[in-house]
Protein backbone atom coordinates (compact mmCIF):
# COMPACT_ATOMS: atom_id res chain seq x y z
CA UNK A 1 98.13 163.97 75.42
CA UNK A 2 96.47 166.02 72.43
CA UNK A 3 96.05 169.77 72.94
CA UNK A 4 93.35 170.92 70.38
CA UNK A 5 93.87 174.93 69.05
CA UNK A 6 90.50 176.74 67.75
CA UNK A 7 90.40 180.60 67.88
CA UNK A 8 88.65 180.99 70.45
CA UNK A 9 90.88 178.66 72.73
CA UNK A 10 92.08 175.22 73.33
CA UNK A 11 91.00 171.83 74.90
CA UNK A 12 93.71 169.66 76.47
CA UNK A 13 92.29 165.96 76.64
CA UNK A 14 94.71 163.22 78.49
CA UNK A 15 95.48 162.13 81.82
CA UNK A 16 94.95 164.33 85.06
CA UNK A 17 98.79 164.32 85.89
CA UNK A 18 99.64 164.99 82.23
CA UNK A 19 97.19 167.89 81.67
CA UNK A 20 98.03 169.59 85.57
CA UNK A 21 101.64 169.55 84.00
CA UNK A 22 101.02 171.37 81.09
CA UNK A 23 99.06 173.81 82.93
CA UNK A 24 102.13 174.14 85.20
CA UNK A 25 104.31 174.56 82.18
CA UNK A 26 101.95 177.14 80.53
CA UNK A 27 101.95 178.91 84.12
CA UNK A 28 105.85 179.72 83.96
CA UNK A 29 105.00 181.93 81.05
CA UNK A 30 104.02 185.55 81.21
CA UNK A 31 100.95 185.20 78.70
CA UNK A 32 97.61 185.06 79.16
CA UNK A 33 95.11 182.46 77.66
CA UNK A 34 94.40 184.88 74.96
CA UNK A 35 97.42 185.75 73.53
CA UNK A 36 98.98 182.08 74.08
CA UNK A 37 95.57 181.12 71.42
CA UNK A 38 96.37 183.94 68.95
CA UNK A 39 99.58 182.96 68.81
CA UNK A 40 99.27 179.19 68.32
CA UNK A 41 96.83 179.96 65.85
CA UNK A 42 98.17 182.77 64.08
CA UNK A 43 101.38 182.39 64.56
CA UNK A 44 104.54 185.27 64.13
CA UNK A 45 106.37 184.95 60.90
CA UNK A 46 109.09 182.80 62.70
CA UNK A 47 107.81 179.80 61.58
CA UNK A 48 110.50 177.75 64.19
CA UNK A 49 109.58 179.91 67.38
CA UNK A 50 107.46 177.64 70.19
CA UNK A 51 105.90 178.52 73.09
CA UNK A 52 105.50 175.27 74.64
């Protein structure tokens, strides 16, 4: 599964199951689309932290 970043958002290309389990994953968060984006692609000085 590949999950492309731009700045305006991201494109998840793989299989169904594998794509409706990283949504899942994402959903357990408390951030929106937005800020999950401007993080990944501007990410805080700690180089090590991950969302994902």
């Amino acid at each position: 599964m590949e999950v492309n970043l731009s700045s305006s958002g991201f494109r998840l290309c793989g299989k169904a199951w594998q794509i409706r389990a990283y949504l899942r994953h994402l959903s357990r968060h408390s951030l929106t689309v937005q800020e999950f984006v401007t993080r990944q692609v501007h990410p805080i000085s700690n180089k090590n932290r991950t969302l994902v």
